[in-house]
C-alpha atoms as a PDB file:
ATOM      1  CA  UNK A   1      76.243 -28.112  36.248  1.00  0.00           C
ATOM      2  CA  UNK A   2      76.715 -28.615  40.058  1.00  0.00           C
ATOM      3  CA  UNK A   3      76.780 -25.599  42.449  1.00  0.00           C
ATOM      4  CA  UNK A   4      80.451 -24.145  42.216  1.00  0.00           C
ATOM      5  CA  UNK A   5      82.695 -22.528  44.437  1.00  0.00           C
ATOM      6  CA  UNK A   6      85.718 -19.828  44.173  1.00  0.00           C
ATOM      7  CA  UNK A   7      88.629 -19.030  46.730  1.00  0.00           C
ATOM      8  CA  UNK A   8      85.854 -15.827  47.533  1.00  0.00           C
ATOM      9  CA  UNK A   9      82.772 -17.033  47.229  1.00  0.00           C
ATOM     10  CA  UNK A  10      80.037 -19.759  46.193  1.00  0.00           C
ATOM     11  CA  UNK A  11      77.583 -20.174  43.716  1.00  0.00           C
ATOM     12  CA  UNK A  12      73.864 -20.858  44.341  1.00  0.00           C
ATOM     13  CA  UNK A  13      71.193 -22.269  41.975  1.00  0.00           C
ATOM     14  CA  UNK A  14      67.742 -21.283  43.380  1.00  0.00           C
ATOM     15  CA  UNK A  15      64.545 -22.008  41.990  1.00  0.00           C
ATOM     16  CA  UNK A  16      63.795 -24.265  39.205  1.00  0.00           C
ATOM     17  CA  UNK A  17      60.644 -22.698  38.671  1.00  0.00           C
ATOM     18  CA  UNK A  18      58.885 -20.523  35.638  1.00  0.00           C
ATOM     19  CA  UNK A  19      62.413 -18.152  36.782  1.00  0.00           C
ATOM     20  CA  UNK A  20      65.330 -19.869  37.534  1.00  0.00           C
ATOM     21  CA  UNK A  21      68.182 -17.448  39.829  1.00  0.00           C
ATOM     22  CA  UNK A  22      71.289 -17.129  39.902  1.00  0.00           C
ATOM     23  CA  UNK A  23      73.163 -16.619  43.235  1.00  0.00           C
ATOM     24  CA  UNK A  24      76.414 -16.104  44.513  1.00  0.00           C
ATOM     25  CA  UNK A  25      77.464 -15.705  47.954  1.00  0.00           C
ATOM     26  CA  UNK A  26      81.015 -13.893  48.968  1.00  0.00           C
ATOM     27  CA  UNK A  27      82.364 -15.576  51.620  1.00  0.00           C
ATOM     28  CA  UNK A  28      82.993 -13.804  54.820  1.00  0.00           C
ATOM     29  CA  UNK A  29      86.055 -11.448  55.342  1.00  0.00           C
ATOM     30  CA  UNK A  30      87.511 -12.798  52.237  1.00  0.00           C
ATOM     31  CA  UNK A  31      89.651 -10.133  50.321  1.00  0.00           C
ATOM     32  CA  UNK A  32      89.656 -10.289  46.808  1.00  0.00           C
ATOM     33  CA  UNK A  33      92.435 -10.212  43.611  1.00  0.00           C
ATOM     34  CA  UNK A  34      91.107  -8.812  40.303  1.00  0.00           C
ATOM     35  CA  UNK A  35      91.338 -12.147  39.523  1.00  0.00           C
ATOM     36  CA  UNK A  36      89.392 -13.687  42.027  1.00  0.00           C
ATOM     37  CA  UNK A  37      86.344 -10.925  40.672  1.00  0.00           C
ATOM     38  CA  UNK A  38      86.993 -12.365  36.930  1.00  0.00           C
ATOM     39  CA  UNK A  39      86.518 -15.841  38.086  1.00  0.00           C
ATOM     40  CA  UNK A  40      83.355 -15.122  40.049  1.00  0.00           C
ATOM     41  CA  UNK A  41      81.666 -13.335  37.081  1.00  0.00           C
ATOM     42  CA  UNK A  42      83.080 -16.526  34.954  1.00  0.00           C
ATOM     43  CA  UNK A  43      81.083 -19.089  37.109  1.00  0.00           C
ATOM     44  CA  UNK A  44      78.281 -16.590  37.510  1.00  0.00           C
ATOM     45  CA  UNK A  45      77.999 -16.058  33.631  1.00  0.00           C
ATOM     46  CA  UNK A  46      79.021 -20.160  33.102  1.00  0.00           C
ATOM     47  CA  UNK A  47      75.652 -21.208  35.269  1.00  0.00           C
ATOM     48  CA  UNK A  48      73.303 -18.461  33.383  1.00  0.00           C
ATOM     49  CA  UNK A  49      70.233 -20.770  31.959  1.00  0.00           C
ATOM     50  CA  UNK A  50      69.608 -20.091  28.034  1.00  0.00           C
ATOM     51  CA  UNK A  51      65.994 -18.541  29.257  1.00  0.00           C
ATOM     52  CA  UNK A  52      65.725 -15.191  31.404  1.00  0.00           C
ATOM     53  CA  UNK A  53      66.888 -15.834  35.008  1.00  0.00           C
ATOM     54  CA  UNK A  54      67.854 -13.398  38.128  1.00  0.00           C
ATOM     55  CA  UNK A  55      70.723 -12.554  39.800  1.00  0.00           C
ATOM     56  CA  UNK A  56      71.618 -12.457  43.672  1.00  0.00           C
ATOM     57  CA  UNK A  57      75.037 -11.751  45.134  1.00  0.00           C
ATOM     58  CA  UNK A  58      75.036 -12.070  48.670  1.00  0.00           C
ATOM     59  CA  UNK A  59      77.810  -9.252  50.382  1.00  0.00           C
ATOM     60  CA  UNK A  60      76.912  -9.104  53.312  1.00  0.00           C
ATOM     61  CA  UNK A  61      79.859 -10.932  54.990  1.00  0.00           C
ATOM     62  CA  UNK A  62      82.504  -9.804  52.248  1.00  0.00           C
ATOM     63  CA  UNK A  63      85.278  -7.673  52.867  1.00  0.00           C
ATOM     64  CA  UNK A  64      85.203  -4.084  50.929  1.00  0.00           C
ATOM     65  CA  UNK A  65      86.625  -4.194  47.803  1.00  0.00           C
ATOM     66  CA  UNK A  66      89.139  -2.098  46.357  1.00  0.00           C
ATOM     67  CA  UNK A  67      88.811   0.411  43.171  1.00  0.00           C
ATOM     68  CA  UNK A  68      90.241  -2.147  40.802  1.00  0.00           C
ATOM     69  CA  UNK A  69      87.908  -5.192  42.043  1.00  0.00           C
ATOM     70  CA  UNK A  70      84.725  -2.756  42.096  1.00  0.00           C
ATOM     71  CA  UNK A  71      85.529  -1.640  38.763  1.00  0.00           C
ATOM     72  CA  UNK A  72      86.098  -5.251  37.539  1.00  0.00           C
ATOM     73  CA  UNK A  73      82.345  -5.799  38.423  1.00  0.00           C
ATOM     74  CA  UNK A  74      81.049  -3.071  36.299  1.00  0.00           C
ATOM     75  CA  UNK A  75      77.292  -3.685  34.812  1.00  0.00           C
ATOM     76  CA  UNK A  76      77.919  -4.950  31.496  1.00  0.00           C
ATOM     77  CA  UNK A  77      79.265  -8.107  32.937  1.00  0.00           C
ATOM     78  CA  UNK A  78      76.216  -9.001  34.239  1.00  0.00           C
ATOM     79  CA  UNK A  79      73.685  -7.405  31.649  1.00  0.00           C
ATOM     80  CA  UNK A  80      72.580 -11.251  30.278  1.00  0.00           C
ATOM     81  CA  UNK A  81      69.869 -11.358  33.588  1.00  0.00           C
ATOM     82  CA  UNK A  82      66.490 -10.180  33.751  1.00  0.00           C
ATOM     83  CA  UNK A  83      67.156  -8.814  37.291  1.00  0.00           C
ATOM     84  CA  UNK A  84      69.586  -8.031  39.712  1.00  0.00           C
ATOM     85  CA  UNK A  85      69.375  -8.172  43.246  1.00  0.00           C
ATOM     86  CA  UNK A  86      72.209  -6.910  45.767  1.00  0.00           C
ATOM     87  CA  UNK A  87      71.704  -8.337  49.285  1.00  0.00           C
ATOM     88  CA  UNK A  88      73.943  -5.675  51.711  1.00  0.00           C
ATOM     89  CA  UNK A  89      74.222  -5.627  55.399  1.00  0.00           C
ATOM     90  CA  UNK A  90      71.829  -4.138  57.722  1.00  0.00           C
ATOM     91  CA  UNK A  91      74.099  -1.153  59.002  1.00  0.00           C
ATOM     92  CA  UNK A  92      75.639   2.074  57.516  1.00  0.00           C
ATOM     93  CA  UNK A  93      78.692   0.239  56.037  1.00  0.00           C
ATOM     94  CA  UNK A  94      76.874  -2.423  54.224  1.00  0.00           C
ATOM     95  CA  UNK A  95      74.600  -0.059  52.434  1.00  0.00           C
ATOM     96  CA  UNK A  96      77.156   2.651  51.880  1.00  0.00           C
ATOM     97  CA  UNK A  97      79.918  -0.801  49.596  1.00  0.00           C
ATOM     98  CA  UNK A  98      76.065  -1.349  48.160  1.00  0.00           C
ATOM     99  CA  UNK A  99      75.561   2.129  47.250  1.00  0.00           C
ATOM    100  CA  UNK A 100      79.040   2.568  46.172  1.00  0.00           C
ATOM    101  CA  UNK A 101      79.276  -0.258  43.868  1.00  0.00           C
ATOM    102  CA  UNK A 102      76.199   0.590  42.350  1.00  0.00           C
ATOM    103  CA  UNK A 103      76.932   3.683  41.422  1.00  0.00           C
ATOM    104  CA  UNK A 104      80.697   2.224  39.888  1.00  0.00           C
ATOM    105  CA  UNK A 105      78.898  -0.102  38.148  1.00  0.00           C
ATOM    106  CA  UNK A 106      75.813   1.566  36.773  1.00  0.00           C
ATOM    107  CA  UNK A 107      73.460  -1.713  36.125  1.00  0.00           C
ATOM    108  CA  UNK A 108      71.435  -1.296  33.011  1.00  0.00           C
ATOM    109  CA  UNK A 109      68.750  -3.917  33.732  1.00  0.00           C
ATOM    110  CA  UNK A 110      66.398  -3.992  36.709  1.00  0.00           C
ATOM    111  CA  UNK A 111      68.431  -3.133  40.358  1.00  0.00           C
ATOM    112  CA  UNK A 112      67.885  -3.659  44.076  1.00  0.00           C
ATOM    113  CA  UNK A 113      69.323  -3.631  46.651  1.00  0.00           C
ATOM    114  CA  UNK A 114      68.090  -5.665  50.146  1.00  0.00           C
ATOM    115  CA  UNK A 115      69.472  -6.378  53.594  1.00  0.00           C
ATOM    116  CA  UNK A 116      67.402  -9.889  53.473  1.00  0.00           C
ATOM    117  CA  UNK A 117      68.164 -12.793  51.287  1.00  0.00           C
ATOM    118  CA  UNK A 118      65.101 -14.076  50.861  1.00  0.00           C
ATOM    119  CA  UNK A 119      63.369 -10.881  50.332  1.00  0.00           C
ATOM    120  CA  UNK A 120      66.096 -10.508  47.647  1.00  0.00           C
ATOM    121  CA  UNK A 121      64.985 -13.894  45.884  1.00  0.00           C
ATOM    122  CA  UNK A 122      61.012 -12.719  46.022  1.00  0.00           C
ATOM    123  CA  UNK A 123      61.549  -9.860  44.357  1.00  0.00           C
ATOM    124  CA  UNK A 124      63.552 -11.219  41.752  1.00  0.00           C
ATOM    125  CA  UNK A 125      60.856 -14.292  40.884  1.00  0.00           C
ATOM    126  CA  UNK A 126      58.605 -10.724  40.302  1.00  0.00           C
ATOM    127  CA  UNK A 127      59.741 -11.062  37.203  1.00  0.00           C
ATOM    128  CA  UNK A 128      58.216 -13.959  35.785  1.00  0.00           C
END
């Protein structure tokens, strides 16, 4: 399946290696629907490999989300990875929508949460 992309964000396939990862990216300043949360989690879920693979959302250029959206991503959703990593950015707002979507969605496998992408990506091929 080819790389995808949504009205709010993009999908990324990295690695190809012993752990394949999942990303997606938000795009920047983008607000999103309820909707446009259910369709992200669709193409996230849609490009899961059969074997154990990470996960990687990338918002640090995404607009805040409101109650309903954050709720829409709540943990179950993504509970079919082995990891999940939250890349935030580097200043007081980006880690407090981290810290507050975390603790909305209350991830039952392996959590993270990094200012760096790539950082983000090592840590996630930890768990080969």
């Amino acid at each position: 399946m080819p790389d995808a992309e949504t009205r709010t964000g993009k999908l990324l396939r990295l690695g190809d290696g012993d752990l394949p990862i999942v990303g997606f990216r938000l795009h920047e300043g983008v607000e999103q629907s309820v909707e446009d949360a259910d369709e992200n989690l669709r193409v996230v879920t849609e490009a899961r490999p059969s074997q154990p693979c990470g996960l990687v959302v990338d918002i640090r250029h995404s607009a805040p989300l409101s109650a309903e959206v954050r709720h829409r991503y709540h943990a179950e959703r993504i509970s079919g990875f082995c990891g999940f990593a939250l890349v935030v950015a580097a200043n007081p707002l980006g880690r407090t929508m981290g810290n507050l979507y975390l603790r909305i969605a209350k991830p039952t496998i392996p959590t993270r949460m990094f200012s760096d992408f790539d950082e983000a990506v090592e840590w996630l091929r930890g768990f080969r």
